[in-house]
Protein backbone atom coordinates (compact mmCIF):
# COMPACT_ATOMS: atom_id res chain seq x y z
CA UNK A 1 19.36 91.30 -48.80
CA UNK A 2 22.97 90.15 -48.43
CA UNK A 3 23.45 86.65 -46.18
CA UNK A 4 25.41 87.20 -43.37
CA UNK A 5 28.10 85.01 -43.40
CA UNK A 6 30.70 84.11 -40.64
CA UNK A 7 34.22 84.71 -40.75
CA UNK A 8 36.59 82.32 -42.05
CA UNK A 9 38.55 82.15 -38.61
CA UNK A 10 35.25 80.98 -36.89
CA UNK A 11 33.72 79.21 -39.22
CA UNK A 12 32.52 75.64 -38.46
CA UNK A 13 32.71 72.67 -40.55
CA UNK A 14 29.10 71.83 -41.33
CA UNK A 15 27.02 69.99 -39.35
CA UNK A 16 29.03 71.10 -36.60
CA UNK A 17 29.31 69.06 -33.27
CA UNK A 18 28.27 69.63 -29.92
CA UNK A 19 29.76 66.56 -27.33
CA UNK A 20 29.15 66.59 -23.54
CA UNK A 21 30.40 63.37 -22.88
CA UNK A 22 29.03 60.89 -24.66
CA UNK A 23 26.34 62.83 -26.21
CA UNK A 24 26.68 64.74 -29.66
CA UNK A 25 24.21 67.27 -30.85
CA UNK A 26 24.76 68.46 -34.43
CA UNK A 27 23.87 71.74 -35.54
CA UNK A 28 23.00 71.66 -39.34
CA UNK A 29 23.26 75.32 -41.69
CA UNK A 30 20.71 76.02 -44.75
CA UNK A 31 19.93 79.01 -46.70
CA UNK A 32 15.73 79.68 -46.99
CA UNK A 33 15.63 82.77 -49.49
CA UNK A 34 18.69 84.03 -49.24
CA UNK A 35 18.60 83.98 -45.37
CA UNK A 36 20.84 81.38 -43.10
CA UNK A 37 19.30 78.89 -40.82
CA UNK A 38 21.07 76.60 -38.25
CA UNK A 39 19.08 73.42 -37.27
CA UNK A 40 19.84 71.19 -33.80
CA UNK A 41 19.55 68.05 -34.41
CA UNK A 42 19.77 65.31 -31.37
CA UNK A 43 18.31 61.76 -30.08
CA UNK A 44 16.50 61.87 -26.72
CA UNK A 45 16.41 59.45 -24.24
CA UNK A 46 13.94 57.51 -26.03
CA UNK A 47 15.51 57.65 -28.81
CA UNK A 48 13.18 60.18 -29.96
CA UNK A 49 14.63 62.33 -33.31
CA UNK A 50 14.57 66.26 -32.11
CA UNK A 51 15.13 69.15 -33.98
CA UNK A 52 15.37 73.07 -33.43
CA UNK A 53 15.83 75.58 -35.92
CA UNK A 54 17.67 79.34 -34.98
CA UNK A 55 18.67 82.01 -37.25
CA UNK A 56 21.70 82.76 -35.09
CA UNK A 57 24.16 79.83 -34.82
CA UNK A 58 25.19 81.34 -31.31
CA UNK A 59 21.40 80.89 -30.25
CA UNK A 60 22.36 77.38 -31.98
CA UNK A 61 25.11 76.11 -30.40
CA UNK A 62 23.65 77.01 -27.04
CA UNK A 63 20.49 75.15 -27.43
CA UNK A 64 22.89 72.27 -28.50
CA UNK A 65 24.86 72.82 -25.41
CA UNK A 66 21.44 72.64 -23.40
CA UNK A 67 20.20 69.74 -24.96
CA UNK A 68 23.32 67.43 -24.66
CA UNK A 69 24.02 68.30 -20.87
CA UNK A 70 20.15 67.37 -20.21
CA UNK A 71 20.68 64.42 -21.90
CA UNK A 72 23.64 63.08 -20.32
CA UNK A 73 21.66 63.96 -17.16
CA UNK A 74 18.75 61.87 -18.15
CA UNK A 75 16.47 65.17 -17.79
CA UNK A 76 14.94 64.85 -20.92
CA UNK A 77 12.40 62.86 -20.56
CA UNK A 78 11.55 64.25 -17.45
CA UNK A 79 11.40 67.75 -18.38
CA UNK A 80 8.65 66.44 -21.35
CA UNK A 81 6.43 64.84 -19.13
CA UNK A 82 3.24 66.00 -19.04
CA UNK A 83 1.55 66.75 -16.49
CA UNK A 84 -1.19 63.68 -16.42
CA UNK A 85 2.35 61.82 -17.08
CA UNK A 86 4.36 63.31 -14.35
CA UNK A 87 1.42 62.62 -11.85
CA UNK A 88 1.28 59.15 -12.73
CA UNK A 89 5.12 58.67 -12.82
CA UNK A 90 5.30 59.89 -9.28
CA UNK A 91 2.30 57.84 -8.05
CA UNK A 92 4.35 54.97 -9.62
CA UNK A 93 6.94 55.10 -7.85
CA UNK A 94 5.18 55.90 -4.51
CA UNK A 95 3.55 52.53 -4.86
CA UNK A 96 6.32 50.72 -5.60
CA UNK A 97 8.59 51.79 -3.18
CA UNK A 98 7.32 50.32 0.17
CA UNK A 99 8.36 47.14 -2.69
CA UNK A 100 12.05 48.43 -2.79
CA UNK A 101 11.62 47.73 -6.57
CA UNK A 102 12.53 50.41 -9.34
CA UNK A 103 9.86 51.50 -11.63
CA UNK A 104 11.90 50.14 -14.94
CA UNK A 105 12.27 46.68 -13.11
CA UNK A 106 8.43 46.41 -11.80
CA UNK A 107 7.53 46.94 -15.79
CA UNK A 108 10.01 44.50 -17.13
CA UNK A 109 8.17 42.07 -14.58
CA UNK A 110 5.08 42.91 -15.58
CA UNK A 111 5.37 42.43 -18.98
CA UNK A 112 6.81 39.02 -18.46
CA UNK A 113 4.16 38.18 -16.85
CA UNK A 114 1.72 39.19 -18.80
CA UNK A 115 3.58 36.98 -21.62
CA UNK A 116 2.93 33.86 -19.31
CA UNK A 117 -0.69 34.71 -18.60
CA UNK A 118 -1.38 34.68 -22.69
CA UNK A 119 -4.16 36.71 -21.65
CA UNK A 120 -6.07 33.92 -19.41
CA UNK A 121 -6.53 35.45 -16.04
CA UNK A 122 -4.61 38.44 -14.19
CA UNK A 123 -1.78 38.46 -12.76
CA UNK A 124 -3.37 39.01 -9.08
CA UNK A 125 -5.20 36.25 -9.38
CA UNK A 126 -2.05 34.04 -11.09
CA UNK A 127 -0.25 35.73 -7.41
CA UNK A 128 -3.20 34.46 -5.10
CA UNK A 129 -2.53 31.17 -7.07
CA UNK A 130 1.04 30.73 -6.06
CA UNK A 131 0.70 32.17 -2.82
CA UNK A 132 -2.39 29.36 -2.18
CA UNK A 133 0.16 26.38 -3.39
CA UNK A 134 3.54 27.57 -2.00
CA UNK A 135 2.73 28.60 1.63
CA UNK A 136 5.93 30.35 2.65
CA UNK A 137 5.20 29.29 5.96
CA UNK A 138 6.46 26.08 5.76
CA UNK A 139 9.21 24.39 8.11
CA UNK A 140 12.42 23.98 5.73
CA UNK A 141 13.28 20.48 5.43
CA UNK A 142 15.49 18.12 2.92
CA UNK A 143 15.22 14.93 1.92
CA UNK A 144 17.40 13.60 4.13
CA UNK A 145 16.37 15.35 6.74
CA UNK A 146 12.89 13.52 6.47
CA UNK A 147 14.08 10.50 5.90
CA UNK A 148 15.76 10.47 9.01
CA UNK A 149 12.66 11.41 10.71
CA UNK A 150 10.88 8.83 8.71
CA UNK A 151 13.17 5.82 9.64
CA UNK A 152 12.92 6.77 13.11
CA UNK A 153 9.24 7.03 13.30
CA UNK A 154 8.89 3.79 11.98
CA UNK A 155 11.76 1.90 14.06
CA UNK A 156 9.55 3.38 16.78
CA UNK A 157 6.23 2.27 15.69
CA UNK A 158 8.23 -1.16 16.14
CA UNK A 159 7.61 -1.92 11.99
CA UNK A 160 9.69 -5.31 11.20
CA UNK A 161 13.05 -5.22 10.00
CA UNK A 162 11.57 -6.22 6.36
CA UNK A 163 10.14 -2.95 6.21
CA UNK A 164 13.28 -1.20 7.49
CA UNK A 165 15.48 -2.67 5.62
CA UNK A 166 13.21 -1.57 2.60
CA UNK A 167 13.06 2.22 3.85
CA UNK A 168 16.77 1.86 3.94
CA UNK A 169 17.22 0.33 0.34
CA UNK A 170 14.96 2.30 -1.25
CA UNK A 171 14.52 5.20 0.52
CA UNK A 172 18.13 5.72 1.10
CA UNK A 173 18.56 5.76 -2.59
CA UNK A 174 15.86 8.61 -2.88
CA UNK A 175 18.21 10.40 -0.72
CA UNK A 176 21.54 9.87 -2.08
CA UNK A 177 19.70 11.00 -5.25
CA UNK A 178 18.19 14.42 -4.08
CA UNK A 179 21.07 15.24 -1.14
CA UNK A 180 19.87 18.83 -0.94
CA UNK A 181 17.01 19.35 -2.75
CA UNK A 182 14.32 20.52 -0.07
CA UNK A 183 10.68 18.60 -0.17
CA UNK A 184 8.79 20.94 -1.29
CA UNK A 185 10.65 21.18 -4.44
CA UNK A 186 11.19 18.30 -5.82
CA UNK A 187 8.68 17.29 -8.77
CA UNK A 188 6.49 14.55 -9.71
CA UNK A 189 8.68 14.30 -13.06
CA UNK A 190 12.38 14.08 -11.25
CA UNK A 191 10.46 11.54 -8.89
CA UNK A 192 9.76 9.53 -12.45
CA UNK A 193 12.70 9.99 -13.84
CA UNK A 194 14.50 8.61 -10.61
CA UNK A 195 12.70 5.51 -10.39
CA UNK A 196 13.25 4.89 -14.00
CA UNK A 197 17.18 5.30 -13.60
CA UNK A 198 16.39 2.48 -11.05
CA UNK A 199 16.49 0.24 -13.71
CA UNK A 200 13.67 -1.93 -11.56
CA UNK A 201 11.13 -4.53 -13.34
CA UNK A 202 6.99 -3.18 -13.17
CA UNK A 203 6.96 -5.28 -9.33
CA UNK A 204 9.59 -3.50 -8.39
CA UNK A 205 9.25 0.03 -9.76
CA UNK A 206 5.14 -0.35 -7.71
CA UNK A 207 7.13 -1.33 -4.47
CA UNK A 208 9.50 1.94 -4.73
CA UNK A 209 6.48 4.27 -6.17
CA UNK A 210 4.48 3.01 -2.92
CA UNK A 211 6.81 3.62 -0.85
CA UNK A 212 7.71 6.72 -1.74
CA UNK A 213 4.10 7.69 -1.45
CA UNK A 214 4.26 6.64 1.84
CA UNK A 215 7.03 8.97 2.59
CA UNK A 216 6.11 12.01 0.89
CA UNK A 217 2.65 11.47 2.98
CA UNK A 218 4.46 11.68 5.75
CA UNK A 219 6.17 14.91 5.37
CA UNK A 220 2.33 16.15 4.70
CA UNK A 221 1.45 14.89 7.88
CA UNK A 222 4.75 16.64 9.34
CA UNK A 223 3.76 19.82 8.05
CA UNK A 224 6.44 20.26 5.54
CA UNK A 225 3.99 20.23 2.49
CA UNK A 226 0.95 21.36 2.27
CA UNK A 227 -2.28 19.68 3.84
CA UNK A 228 -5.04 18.31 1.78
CA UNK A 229 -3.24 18.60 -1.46
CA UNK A 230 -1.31 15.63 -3.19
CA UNK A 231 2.41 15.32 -3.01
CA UNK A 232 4.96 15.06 -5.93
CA UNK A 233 4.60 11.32 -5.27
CA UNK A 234 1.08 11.19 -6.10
CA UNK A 235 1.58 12.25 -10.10
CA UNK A 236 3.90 9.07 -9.97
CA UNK A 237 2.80 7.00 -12.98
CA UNK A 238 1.98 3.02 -12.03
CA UNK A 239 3.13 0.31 -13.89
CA UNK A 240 1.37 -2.99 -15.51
CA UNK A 241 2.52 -5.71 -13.68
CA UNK A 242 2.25 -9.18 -15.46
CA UNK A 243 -0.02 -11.19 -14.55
CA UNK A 244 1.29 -13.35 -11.28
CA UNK A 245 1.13 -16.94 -11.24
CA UNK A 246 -0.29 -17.55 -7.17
CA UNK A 247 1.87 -20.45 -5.52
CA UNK A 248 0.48 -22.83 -3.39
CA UNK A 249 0.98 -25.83 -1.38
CA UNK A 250 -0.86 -29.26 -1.55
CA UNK A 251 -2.37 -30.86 0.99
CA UNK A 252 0.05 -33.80 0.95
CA UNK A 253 2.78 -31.63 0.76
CA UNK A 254 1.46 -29.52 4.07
CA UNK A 255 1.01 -32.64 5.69
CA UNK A 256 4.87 -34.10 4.63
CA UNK A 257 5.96 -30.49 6.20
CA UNK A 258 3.97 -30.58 9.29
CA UNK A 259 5.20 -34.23 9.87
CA UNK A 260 9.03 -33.36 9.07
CA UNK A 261 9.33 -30.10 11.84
CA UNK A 262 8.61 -30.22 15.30
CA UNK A 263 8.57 -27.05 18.23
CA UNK A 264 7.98 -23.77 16.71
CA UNK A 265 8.52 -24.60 13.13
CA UNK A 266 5.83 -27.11 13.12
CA UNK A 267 3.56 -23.88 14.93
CA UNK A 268 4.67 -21.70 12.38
CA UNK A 269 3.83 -23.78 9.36
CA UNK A 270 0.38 -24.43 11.28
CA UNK A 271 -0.57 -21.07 12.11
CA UNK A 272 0.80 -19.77 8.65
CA UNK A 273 -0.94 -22.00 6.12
CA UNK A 274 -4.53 -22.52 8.58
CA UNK A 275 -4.90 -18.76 9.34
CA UNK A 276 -2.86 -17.11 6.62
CA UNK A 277 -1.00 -14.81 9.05
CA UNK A 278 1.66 -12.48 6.88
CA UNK A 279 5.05 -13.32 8.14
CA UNK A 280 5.60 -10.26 10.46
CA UNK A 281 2.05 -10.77 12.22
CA UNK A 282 3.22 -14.08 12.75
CA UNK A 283 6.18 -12.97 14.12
CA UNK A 284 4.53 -10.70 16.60
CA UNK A 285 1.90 -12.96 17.75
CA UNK A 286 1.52 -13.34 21.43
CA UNK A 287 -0.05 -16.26 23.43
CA UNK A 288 -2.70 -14.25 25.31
CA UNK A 289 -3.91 -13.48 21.48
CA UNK A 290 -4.54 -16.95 20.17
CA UNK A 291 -8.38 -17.45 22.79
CA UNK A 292 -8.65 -20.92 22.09
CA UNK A 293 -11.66 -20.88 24.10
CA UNK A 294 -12.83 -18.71 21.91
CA UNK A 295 -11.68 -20.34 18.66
CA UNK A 296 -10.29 -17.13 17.50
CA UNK A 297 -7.03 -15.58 16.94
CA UNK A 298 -6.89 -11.24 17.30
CA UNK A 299 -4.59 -9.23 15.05
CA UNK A 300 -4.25 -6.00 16.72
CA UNK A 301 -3.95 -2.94 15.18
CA UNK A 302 -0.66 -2.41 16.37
CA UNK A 303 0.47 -5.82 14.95
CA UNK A 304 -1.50 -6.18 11.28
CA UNK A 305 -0.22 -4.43 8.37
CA UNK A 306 -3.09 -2.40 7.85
CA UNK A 307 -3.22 -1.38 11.04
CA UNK A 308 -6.94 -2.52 11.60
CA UNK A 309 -7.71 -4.98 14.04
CA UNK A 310 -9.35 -8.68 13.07
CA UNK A 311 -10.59 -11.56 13.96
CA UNK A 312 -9.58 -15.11 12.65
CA UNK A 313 -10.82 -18.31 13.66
CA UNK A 314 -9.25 -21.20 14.56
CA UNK A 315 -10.12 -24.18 12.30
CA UNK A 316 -10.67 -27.59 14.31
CA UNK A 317 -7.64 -28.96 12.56
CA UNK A 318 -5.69 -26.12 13.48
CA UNK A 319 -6.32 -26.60 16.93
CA UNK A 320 -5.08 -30.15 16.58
CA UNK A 321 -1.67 -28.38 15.91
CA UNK A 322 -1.73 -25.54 18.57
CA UNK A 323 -2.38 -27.27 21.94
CA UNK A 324 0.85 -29.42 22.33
CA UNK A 325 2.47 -25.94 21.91
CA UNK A 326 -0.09 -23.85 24.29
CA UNK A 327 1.18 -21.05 26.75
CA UNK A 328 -0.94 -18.86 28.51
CA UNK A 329 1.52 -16.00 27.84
CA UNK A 330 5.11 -14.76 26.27
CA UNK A 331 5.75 -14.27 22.62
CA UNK A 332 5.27 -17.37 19.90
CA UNK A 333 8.02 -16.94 18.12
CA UNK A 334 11.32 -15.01 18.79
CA UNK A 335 14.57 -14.30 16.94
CA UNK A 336 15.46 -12.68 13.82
CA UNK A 337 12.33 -13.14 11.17
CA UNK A 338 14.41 -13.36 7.93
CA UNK A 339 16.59 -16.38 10.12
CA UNK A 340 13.98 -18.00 11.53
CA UNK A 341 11.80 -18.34 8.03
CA UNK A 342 15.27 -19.96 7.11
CA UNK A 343 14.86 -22.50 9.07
CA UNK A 344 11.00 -23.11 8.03
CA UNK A 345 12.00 -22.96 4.31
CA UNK A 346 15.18 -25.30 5.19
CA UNK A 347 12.30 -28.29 5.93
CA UNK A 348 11.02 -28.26 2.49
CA UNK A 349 14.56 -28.17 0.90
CA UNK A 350 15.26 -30.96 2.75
CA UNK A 351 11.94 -33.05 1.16
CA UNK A 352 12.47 -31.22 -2.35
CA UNK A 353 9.51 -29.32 -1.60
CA UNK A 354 9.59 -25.50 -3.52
CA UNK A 355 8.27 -22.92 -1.32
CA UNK A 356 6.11 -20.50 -3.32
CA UNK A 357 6.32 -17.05 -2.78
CA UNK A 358 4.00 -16.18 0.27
CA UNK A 359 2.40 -19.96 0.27
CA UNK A 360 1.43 -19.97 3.23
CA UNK A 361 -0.90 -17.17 3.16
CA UNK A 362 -1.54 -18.22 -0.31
CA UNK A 363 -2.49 -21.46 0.25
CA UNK A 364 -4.95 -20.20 3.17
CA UNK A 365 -6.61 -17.80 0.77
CA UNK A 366 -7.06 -20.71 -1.56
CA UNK A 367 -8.47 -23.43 0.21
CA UNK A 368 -10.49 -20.96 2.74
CA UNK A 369 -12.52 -19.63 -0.36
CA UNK A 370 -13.17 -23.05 -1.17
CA UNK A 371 -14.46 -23.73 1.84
CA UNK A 372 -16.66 -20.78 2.73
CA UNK A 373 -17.54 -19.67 -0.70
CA UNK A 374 -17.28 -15.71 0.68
CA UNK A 375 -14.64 -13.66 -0.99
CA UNK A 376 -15.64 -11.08 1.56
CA UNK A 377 -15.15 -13.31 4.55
CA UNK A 378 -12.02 -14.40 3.73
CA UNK A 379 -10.60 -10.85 2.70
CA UNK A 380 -11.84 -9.84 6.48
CA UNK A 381 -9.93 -12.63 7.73
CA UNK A 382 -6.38 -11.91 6.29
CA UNK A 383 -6.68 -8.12 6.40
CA UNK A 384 -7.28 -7.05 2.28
CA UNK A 385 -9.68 -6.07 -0.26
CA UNK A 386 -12.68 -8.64 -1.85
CA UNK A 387 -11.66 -7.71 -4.92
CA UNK A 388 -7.98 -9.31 -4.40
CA UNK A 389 -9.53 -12.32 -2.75
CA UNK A 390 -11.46 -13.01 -6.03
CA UNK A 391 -8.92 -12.09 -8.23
CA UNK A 392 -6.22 -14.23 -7.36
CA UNK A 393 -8.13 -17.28 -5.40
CA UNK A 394 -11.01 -18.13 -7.36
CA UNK A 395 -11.17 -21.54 -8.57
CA UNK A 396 -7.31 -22.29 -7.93
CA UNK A 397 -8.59 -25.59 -5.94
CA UNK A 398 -11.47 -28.13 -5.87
CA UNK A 399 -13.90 -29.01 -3.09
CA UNK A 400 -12.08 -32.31 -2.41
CA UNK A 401 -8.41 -30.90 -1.93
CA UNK A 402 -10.22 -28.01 0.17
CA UNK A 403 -11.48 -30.87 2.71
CA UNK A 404 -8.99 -32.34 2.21
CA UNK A 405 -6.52 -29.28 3.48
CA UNK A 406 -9.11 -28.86 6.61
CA UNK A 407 -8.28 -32.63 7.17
CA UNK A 408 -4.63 -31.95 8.17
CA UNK A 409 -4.15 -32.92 11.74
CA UNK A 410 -1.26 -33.85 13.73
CA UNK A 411 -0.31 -37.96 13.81
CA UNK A 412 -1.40 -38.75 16.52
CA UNK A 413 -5.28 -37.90 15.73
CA UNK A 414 -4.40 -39.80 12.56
CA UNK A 415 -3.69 -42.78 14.50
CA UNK A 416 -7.44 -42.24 16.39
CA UNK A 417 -9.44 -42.40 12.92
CA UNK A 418 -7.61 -45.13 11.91
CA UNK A 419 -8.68 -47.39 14.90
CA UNK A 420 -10.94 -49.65 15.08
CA UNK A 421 -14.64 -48.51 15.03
CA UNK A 422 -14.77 -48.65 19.07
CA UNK A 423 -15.93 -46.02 21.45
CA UNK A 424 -17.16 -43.29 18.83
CA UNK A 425 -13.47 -41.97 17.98
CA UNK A 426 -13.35 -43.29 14.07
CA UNK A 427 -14.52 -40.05 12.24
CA UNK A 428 -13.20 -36.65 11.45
CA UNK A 429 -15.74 -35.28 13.31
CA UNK A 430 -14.59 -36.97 16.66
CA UNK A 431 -11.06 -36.09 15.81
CA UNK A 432 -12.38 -32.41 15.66
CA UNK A 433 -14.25 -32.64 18.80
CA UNK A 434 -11.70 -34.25 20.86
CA UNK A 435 -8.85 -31.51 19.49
CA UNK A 436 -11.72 -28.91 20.30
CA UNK A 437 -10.99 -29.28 24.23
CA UNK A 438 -10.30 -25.91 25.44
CA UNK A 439 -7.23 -25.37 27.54
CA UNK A 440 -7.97 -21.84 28.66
């Protein structure tokens, strides 16, 4: 049998080339005994290798014709579906739709997510997860935004200008830092790594984390994080403080202060080192709160720093000291705090005496323990834990500087014990019960 063989004017150069745009299918030409045979040869859309064999290259070329067009259509893969395949592809794409996501970008997503997972869980449940933690629900706010709403709630709750000056040192900082980042999205480890470009000593960096625990619990409360889950703030690592060395003030140097002020100083240094009053309760005391017929002074909540109201008595000795000053109403002290400690602090400069860091309320702790031998009695009394009473207060004076300390009175009882032994006024005791008249 002779092979048929095309003309020289027509005849292709082998493999010939079928384009349709960017596609090429090549048509390839063999002789199986003795007989030609022209083979399409083309990639699919997945890449797929596909090949056709004709014994007419007409039949050939049109096939190749076919294929490339389909191709640069995207109908390939389509058209090779099964049917199983075609049902599922167009169930597919029903439930994604309603999504507005395409089928290859769903997948993509999917598989990403699968990475993730590392095959712990499903990705519904990872979804209930997120959708648990990041309520979408909640009120957009920055962090200057709430710390606006922060220093205003506090200015309101009337908190001293200590503490508002500290909201706007530290805080403000926080804010400057993060000027648009929104609450919810800041992390415990930028909240670190803040605090640490602070540059602050361990004393320091606990002041700024507490604070800033105190306002992230506050945008909780607000309702701009979610409730009963810790904040960003929480995660923020404490640091080991050295151990502090407490300061305190000796009897004869209370007495050489007492002696040395008169007015409201001499109250203040009375009330502070007998009662151990923090500075801004001081501050805030009112007359109709110290019930010397009682023998008690009340710390409302709305006054003590924890916001829990107590009771502290009033020593005889400190009585000595209040009733030359006694109203029945109006405010104890007034003015500027930071000023008017100033002025307290300006007696002991002037008799070389160092004022210790919180001595006053120090030196009450001290010589109050001493006295009453109840760690738990005298934490009730200035408003804070056992635990910190006995920590810092044990042992840090002797029973005879303790009476002495409860021996401080004002001169003129002095003068009393030091008279002669005539009419029963020569003792402590009498001191005590002549200072004990009530003027309520």
């Amino acid at each position: 049998m002779r092979v048929k063989r095309i003309s020289n004017a027509r005849k292709p150069e082998w493999p010939a080339e079928v384009k349709v745009g960017s596609v090429t299918a090549k048509i390839y030409r063999s002789v199986t005994r003795r007989r030609e045979l022209f083979t399409v040869a083309y990639r699919d859309t997945n890449n797929r290798r596909v090949k056709k064999s004709f014994a007419d290259f007409a039949a050939a070329k049109l096939e190749a014709q076919a294929a490339a067009i389909k191709i640069q259509n995207g109908q390939i893969d389509v058209l090779e579906l099964t049917s199983d395949d075609r049902v599922a592809y167009q169930h597919a794409i029903g439930l994604l739709k309603p999504t507005g996501r395409s089928l290859q970008l769903a997948a993509a997503e999917y598989a990403e997510a699968i990475r993730i997972l590392g095959g712990v869980g499903s990705i519904a449940e990872a979804a209930r997860f997120f959708a648990h933690h990041h309520p979408v629900a909640l009120p957009i706010r920055s962090i200057p935004q709430v710390y606006e709403e922060f220093l205003t709630a506090k200015t309101e709750d009337n908190a001293s200008q200590r503490y508002l000056q500290d909201i706007r040192s530290r805080l403000g900082r926080l804010k400057k830092h993060f000027p648009f980042a929104r609450i919810p999205e800041v992390t415990g480890k930028e909240l670190e790594e803040w605090i640490s470009s602070l540059g602050c000593g361990p004393v320091a960096r606990n002041s700024v984390r507490a604070l800033t625990i105190t306002f992230f619990n506050f945008a909780r409360h607000k309702g701009y994080l979610t409730r009963n889950r810790p904040t960003a703030a929480d995660s923020i690592g404490e640091a080991k403080e050295p151990p502090s060395k407490i300061g305190i003030f000796r009897p004869e140097q209370m007495q050489d202060l007492l002696d040395a002020s008169t007015g409201t100083i001499q109250l203040y240094l009375a009330l502070g080192a007998f009662t151990g009053l923090r500075q801004a309760e001081l501050m805030r005391l009112d007359w109709k709160e110290i019930k010397l017929g009682q023998k008690h002074i009340e710390v409302t909540a709305g006054k003590a720093k924890t916001a829990q109201r107590r009771i502290v008595p009033i020593q005889p000795n400190l009585r000595a000291w209040i009733m030359p000053h006694a109203q029945t109403s109006g405010t104890v002290f007034s003015g500027d705090p930071s000023r008017f400690l100033n002025r307290v602090t300006k007696v002991a400069r002037g008799l070389k005496i160092t004022w210790p860091h919180n001595g006053l309320r120090h030196s009450y702790a001290s010589y109050r323990l001493e006295k009453c031998k109840s760690a738990a009695q005298v934490a009730l009394e200035m408003g804070t834990s056992p635990a910190m009473v006995f920590r810092h207060y044990r042992e840090l004076v002797t029973p005879a500087d303790a009476k002495q300390w409860w021996s401080i009175v004002p001169k003129s009882r002095r003068d009393l014990i030091l008279m002669p032994n005539v009419k029963g006024l020569r003792t402590v005791g009498a001191v005590a019960r002549l200072a004990s008249v009530s003027t309520n």
